[in-house]
N, C-alpha and C. Protein backbone atom coordinates (compact mmCIF):
# COMPACT_ATOMS: atom_id res chain seq x y z
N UNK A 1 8.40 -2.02 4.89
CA UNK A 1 7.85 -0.71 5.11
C UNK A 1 8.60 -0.06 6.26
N UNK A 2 8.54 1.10 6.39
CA UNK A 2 9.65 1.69 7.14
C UNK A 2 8.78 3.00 8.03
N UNK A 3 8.95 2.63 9.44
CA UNK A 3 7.94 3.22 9.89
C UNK A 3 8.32 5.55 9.88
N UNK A 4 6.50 5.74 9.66
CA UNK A 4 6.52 7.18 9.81
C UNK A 4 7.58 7.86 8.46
N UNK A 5 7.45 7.00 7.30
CA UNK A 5 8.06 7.89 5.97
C UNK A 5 6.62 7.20 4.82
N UNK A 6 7.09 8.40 4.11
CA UNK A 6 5.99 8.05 3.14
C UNK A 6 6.67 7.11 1.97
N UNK A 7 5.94 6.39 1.27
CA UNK A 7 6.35 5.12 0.37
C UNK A 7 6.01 5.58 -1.14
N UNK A 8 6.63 5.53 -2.44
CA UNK A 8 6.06 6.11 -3.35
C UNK A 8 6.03 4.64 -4.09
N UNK A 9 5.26 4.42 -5.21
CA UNK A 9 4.80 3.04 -5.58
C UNK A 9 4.81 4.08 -7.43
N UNK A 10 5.63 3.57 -7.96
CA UNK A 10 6.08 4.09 -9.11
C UNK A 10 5.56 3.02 -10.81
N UNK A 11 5.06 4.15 -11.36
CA UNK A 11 5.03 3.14 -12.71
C UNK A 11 5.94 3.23 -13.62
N UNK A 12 5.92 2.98 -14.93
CA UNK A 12 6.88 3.19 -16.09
C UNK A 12 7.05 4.47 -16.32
N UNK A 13 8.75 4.86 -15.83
CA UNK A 13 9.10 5.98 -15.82
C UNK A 13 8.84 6.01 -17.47
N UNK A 14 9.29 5.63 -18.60
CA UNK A 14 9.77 5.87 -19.23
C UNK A 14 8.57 6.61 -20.26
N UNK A 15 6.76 5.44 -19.86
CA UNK A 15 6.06 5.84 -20.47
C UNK A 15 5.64 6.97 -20.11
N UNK A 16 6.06 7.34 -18.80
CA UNK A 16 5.33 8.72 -18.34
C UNK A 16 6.09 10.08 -18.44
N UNK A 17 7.22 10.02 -19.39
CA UNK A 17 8.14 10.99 -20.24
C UNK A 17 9.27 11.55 -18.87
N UNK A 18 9.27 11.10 -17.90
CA UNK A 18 10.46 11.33 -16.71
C UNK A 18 11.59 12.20 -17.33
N UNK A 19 11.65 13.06 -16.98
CA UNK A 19 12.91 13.92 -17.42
C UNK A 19 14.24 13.53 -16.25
N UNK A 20 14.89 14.44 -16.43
CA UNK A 20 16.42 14.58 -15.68
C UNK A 20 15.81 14.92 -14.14
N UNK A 21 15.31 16.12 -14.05
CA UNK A 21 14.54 16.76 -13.18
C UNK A 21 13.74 15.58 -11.75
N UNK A 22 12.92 15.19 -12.59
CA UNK A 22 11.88 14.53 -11.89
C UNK A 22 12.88 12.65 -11.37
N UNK A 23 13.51 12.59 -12.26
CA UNK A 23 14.29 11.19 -11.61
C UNK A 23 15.40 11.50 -10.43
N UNK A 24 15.84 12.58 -10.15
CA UNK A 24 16.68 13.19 -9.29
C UNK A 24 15.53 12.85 -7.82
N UNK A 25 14.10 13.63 -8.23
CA UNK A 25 12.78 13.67 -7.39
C UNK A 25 12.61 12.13 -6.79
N UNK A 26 12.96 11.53 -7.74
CA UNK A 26 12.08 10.23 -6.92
C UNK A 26 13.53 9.38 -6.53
N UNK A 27 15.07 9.80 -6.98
CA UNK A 27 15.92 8.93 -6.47
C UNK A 27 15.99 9.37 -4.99
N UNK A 28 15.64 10.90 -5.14
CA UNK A 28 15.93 11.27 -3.05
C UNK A 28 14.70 10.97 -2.74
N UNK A 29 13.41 10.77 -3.18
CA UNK A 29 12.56 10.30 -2.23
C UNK A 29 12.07 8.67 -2.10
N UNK A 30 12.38 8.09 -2.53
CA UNK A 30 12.21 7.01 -2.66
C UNK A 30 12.50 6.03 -1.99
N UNK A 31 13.23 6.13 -0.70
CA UNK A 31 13.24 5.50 0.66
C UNK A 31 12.91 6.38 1.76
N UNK A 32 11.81 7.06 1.23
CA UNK A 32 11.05 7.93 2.22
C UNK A 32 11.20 9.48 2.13
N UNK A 33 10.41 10.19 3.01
CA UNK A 33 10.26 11.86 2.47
C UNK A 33 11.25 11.80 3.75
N UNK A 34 11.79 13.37 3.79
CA UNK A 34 12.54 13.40 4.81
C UNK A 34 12.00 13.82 6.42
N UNK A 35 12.36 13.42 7.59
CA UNK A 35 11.43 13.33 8.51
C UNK A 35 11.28 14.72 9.09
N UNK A 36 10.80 15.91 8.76
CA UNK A 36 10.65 17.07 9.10
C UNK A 36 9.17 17.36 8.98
N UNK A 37 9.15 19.39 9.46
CA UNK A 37 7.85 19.21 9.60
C UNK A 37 7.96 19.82 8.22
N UNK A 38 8.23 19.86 7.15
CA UNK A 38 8.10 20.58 6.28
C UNK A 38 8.89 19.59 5.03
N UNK A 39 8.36 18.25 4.95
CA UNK A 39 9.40 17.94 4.23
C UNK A 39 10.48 18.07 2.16
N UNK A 40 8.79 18.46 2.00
CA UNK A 40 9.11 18.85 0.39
C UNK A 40 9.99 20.07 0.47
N UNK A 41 9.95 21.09 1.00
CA UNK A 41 11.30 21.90 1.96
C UNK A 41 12.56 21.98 1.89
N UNK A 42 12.46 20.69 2.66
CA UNK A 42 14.03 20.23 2.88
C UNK A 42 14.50 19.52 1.60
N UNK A 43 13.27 19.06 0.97
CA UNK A 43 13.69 18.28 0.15
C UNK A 43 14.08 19.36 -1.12
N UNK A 44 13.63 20.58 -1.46
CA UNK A 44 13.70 21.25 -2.61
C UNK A 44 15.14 21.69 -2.06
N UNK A 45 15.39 21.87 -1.37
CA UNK A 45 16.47 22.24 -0.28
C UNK A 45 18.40 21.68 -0.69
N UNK A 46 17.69 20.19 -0.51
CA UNK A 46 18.87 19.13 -1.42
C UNK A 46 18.59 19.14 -2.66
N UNK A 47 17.56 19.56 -3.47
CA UNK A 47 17.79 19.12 -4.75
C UNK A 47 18.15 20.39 -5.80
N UNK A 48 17.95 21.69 -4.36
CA UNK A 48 18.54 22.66 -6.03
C UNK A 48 17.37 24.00 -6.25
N UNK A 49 15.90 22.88 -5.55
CA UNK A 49 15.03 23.64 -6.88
C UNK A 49 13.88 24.26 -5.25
N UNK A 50 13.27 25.15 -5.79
CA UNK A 50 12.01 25.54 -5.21
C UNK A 50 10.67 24.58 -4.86
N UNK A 51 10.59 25.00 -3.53
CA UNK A 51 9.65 23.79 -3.04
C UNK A 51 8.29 23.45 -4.35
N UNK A 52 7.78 24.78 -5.00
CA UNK A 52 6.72 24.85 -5.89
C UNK A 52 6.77 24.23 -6.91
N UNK A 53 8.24 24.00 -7.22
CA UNK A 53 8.58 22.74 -8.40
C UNK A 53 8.27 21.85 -8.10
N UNK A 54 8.92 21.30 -6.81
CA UNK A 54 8.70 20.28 -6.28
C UNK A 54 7.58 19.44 -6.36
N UNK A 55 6.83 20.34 -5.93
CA UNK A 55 5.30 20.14 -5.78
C UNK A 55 4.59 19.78 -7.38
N UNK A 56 5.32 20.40 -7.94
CA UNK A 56 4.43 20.55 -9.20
C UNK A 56 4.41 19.08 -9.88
N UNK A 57 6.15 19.41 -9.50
CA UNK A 57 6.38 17.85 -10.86
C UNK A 57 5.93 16.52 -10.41
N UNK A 58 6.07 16.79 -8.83
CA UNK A 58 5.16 15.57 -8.17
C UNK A 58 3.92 15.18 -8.54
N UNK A 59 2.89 16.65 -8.25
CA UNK A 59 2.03 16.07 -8.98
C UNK A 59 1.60 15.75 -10.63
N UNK A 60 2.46 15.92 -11.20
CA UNK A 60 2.95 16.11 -12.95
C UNK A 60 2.58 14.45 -13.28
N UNK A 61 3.61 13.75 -11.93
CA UNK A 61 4.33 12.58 -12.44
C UNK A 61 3.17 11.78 -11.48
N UNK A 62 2.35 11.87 -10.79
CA UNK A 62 1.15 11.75 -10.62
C UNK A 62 -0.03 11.35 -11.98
N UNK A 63 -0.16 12.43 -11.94
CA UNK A 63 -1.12 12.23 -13.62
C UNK A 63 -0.70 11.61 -14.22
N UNK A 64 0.30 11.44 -14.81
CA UNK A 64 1.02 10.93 -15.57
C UNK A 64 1.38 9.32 -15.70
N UNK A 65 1.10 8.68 -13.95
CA UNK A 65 1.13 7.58 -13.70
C UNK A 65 2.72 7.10 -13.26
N UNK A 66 3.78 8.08 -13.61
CA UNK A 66 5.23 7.34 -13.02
C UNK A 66 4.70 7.24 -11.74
N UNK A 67 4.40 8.20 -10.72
CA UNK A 67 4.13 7.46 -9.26
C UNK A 67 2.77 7.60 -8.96
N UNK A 68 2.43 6.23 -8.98
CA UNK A 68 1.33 5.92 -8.15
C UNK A 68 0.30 6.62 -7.63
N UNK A 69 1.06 6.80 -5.61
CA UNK A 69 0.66 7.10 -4.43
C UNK A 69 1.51 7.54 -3.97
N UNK A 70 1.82 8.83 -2.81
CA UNK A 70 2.36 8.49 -2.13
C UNK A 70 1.70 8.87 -0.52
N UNK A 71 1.64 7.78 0.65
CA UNK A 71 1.70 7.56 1.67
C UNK A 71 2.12 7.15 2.99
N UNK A 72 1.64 7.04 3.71
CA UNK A 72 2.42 6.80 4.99
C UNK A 72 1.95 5.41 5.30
N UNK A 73 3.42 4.98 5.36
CA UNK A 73 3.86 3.44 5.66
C UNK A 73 4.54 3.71 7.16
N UNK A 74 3.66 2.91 8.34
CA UNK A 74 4.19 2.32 9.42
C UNK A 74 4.28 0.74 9.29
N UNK A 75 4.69 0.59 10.50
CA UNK A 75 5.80 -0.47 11.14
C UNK A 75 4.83 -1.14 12.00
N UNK A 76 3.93 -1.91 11.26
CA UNK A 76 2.68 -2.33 12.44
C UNK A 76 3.56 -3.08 13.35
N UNK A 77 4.47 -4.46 13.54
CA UNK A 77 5.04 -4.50 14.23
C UNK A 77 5.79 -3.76 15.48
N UNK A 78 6.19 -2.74 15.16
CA UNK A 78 6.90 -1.77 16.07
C UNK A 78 5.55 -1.12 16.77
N UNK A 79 4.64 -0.90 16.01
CA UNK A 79 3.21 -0.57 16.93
C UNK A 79 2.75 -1.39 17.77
N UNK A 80 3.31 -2.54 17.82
CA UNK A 80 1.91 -3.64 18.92
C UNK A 80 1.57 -4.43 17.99
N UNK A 81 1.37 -4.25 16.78
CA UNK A 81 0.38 -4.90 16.10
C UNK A 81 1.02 -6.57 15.64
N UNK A 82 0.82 -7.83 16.23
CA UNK A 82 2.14 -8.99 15.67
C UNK A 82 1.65 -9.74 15.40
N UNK A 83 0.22 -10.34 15.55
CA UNK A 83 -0.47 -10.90 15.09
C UNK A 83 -1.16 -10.50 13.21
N UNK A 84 -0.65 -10.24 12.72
CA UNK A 84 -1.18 -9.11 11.19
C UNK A 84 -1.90 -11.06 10.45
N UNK A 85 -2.39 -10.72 9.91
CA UNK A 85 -3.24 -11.83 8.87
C UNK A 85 -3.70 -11.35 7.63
N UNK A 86 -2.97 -12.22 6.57
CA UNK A 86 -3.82 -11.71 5.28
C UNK A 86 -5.03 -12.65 5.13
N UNK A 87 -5.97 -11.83 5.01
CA UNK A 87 -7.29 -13.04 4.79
C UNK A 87 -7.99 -12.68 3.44
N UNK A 88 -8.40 -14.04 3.00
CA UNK A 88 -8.43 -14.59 1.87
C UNK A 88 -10.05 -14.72 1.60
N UNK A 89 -10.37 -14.09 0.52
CA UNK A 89 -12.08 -14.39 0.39
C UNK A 89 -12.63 -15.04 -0.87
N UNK A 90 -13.61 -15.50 -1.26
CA UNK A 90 -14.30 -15.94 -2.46
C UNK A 90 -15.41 -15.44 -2.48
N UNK A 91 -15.35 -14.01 -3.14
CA UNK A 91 -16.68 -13.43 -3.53
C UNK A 91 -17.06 -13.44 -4.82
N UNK A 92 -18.20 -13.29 -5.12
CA UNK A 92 -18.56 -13.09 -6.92
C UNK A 92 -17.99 -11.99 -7.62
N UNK A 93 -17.50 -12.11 -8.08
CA UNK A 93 -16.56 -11.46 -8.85
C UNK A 93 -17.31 -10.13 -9.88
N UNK A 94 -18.91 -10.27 -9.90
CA UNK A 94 -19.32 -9.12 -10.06
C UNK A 94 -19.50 -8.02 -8.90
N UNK A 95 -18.91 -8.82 -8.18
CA UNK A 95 -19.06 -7.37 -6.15
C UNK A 95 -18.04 -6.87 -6.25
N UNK A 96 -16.73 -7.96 -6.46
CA UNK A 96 -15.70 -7.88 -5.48
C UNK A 96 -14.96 -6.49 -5.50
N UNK A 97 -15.35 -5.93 -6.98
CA UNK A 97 -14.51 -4.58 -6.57
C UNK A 97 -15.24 -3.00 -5.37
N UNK A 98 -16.72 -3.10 -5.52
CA UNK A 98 -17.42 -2.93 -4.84
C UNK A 98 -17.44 -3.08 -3.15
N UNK A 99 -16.98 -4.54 -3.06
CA UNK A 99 -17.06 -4.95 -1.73
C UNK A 99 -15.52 -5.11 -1.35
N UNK A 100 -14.72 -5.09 -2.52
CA UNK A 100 -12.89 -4.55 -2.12
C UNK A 100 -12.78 -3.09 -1.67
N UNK A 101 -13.61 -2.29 -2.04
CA UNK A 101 -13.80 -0.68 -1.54
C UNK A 101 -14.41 -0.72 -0.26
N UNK A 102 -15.09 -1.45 0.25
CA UNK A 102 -15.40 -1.26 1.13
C UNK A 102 -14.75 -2.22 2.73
N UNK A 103 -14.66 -2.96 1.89
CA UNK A 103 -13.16 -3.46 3.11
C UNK A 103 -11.91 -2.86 3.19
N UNK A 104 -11.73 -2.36 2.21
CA UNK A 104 -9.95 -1.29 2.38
C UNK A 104 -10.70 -0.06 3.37
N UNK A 105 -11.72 0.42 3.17
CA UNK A 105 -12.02 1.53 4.09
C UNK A 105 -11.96 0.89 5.45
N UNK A 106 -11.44 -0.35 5.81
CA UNK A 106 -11.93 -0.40 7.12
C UNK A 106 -10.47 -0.06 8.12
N UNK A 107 -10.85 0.94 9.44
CA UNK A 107 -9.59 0.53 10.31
C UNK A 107 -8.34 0.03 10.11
N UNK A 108 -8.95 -0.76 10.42
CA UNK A 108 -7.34 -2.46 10.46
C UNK A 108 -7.58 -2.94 9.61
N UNK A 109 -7.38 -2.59 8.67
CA UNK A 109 -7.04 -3.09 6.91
C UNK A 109 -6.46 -2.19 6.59
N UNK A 110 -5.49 -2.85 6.09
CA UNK A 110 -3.87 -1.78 5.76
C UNK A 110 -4.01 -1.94 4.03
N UNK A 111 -4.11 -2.61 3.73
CA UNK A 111 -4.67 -3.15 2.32
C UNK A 111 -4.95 -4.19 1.71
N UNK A 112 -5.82 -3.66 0.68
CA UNK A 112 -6.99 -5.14 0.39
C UNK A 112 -6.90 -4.81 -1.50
N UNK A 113 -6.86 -5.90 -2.23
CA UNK A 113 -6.89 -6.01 -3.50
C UNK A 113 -7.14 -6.99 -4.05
N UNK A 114 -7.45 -7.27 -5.23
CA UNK A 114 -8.06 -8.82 -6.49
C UNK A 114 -7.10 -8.96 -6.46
N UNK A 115 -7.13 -10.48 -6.85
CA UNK A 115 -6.17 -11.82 -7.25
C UNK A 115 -6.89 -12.20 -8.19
N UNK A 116 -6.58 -12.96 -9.18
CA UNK A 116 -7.13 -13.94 -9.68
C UNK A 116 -7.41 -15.38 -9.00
N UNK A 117 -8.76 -16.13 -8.61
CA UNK A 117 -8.50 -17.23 -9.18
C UNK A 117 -7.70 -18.30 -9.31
N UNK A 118 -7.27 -19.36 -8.59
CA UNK A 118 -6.86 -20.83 -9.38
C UNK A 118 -7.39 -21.66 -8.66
N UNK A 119 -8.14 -22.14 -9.79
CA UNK A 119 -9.58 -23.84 -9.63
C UNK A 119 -8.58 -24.77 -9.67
N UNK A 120 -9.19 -25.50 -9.36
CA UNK A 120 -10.27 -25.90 -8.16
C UNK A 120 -9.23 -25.67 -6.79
N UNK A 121 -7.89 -25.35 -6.85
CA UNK A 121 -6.96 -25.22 -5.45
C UNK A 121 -7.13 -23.91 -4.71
N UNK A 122 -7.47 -22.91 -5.62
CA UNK A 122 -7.85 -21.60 -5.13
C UNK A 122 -8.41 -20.77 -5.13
N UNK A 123 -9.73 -20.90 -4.70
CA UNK A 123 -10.71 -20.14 -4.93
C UNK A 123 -10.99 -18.58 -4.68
N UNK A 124 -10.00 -18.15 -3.99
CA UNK A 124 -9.75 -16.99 -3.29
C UNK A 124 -9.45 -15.63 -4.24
N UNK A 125 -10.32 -14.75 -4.29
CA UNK A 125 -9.93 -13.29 -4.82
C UNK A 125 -10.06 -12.04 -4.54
N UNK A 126 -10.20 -12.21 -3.42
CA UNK A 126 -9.96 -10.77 -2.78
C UNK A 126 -9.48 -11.05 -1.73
N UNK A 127 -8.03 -10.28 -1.10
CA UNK A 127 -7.35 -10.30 -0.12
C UNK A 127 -7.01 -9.09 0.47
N UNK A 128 -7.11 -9.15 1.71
CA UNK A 128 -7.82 -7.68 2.96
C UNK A 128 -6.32 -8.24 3.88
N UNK A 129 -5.43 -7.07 4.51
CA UNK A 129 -4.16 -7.73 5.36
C UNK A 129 -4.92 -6.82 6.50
N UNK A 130 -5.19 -7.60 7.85
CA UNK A 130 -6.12 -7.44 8.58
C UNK A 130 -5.00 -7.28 9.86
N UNK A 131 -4.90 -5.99 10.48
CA UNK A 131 -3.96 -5.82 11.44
C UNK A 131 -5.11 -6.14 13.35
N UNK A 132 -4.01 -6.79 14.01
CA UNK A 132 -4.49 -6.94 15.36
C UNK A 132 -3.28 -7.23 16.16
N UNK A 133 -3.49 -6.83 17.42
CA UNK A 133 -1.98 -7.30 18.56
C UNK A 133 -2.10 -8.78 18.99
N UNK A 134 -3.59 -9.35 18.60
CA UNK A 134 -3.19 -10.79 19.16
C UNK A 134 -4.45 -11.95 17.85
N UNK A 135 -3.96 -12.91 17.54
CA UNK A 135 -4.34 -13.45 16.77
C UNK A 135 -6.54 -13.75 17.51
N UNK A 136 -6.55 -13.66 18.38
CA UNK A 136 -7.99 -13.70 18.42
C UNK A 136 -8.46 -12.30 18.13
N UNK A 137 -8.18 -11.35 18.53
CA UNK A 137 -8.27 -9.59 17.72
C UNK A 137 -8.54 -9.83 16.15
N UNK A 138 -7.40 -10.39 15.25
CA UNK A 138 -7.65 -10.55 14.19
C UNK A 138 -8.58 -11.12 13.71
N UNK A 139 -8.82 -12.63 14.82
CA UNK A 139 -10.01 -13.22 14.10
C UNK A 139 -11.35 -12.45 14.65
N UNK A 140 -11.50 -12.10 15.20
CA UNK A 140 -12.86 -11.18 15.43
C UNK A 140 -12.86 -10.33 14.58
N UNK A 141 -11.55 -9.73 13.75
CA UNK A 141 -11.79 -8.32 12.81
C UNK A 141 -12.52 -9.28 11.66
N UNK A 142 -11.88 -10.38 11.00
CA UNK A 142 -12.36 -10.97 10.37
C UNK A 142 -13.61 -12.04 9.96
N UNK A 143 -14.03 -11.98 11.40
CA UNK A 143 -15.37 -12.47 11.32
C UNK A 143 -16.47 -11.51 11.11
N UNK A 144 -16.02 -9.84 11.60
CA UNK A 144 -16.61 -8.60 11.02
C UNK A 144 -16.49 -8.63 9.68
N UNK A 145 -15.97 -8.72 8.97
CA UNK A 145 -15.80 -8.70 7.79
C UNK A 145 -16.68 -9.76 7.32
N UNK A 146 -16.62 -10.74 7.70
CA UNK A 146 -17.21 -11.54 7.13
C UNK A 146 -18.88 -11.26 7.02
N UNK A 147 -19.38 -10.90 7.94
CA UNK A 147 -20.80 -10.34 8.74
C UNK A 147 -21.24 -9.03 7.54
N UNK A 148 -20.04 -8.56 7.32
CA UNK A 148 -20.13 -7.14 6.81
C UNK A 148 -20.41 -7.37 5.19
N UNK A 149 -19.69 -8.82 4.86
CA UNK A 149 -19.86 -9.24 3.07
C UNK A 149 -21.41 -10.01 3.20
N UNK A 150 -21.79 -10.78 4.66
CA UNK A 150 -23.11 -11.33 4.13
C UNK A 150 -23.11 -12.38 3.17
N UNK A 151 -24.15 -12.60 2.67
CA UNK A 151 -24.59 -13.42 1.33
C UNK A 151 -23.54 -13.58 0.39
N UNK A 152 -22.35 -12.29 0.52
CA UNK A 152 -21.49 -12.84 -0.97
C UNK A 152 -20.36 -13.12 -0.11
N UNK A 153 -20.15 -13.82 0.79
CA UNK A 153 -18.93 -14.31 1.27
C UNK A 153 -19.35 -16.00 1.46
N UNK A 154 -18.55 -16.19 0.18
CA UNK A 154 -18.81 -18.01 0.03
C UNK A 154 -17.62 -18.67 0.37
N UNK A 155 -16.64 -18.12 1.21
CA UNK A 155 -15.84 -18.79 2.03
C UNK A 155 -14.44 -18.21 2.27
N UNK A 156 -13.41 -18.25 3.61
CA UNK A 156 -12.47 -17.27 3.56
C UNK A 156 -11.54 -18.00 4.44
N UNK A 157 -10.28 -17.55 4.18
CA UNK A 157 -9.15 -17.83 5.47
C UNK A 157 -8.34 -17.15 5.89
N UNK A 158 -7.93 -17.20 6.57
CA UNK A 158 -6.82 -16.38 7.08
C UNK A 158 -5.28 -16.46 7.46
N UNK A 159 -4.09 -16.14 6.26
CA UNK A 159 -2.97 -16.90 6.75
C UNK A 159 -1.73 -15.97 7.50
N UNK A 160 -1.69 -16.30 8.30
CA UNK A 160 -0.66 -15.43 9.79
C UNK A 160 0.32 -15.34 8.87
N UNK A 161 1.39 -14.09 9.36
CA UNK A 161 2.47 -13.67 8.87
C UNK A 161 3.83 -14.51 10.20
N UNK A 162 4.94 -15.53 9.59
CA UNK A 162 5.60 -16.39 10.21
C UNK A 162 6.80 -15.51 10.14
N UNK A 163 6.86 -14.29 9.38
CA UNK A 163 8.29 -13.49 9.44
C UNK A 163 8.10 -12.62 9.01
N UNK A 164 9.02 -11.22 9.32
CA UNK A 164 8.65 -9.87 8.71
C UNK A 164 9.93 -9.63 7.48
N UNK A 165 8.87 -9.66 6.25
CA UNK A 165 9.65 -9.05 4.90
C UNK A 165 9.81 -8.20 4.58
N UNK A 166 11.26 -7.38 4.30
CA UNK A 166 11.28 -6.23 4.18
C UNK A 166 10.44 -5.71 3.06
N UNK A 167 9.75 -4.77 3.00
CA UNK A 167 8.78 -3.95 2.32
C UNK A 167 9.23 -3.06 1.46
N UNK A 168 9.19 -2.60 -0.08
CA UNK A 168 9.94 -1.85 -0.55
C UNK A 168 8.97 -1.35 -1.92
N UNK A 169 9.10 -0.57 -2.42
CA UNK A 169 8.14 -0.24 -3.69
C UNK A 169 9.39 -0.17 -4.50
N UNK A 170 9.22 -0.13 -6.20
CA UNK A 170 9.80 -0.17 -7.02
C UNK A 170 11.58 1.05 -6.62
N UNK A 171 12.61 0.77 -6.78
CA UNK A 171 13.34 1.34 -6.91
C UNK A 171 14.09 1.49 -8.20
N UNK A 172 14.66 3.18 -8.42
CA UNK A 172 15.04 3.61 -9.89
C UNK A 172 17.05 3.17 -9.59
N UNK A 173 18.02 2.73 -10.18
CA UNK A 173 18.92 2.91 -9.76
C UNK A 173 19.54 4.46 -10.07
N UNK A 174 20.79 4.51 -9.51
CA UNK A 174 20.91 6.09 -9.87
C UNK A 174 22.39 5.88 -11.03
N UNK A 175 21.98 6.32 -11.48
CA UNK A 175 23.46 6.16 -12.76
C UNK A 175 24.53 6.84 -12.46
C-alpha cells in the first residue's frame, strides 16, 4: 500500500464490457490518483478527456463491477503504527457477517473479512487487521473486540506482521 494515494481493487474487465477509453482510466490510475488537490483534473488532463467523463466512466465501471472501490491506502508503518496484528476469530457463522460489519467499522481496523474454515487445524473465520504502535495497544484493541463479540466469540488469535509486503491490487498490463 502506498501511503496518501487511493488504491483501486478491480474485477473482470472483460465481463464488465471495458472499452479502449476506460482501460487507458485505470492503466493511469492504478498505482494511485495523482497527488493534487484536484486529482480527476489532472488526471482528465493526461488522458485527453474532460474531467465529467472521467467521472462518469468511473462511476460506469463501478456499477458494472470492473472496479471495486476506490480508497485511501496509508502506510501504517510510516504512521507509527509497527506493531499491526491480524486477528483471527471463530464465530458462528450465522453472525459473522453481521458481526464482520461491525468490526470493520471500528477505528484501528483497516480491514476485516470471512475465510473459510479448516477442521479441526483451523477454526478461524473472520479476520479483523488490527492497527497499534506497540504490540500491548494491539492487544487491548483486541481484547475490545473480543468484549464487543461477547457470547459469539468462541476463540481468537492474533498473528504479528514479521515483515512489510508490498501491497498492490490487481494490475491491467498496458499493451
Amino acid at each position: 500500500m502506498t501511503q496518501n494515494q487511493d488504491a483501486y481493487s478491480t474485477g473482470s474487465a472483460a465481463a464488465g464490457g471495458m472499452d479502449a477509453v476506460d482501460r487507458r482510466i485505470i492503466l493511469a490510475t492504478q498505482a494511485g490518483l495523482p497527488l493534487a488537490e484536484q486529482p480527476y483534473d489532472v488526471l482528465a488532463k493526461e488522458l485527453g478527456l474532460h474531467v465529467d467523463e472521467v467521472l462518469a466512466r468511473i462511476r460506469a465501471m463501478q456499477d458494472r463491477g470492473v472496479i471495486r472501490r476506490i480508497a485511501a491506502v496509508p502506510n501504517h508503518y510510516a504512521l507509527g503504527y509497527r506493531a499491526n496484528g491480524m486477528s483471527v476469530w471463530n464465530v458462528p457463522d450465522e453472525h459473522v457477517r453481521a458481526i464482520g460489519r461491525e468490526v470493520g467499522a471500528l477505528d484501528y481496523v483497516s480491514h476485516c473479512y470471512l475465510r473459510p474454515r479448516h477442521l479441526p487445524l483451523w477454526p478461524y473465520n473472520l479476520f479483523a487487521m488490527v492497527h497499534g504502535k506497540t504490540r500491548e495497544q494491539v492487544a487491548a484493541r483486541v481484547e475490545a473486540i473480543a468484549t464487543l463479540l461477547g457470547e459469539h466469540c468462541r476463540g481468537h488469535e492474533v498473528l504479528y506482521s514479521t515483515r512489510i509486503l508490498k501491497k498492490t491490487g490487481l494490475r491491467i498490463k498496458d499493451d
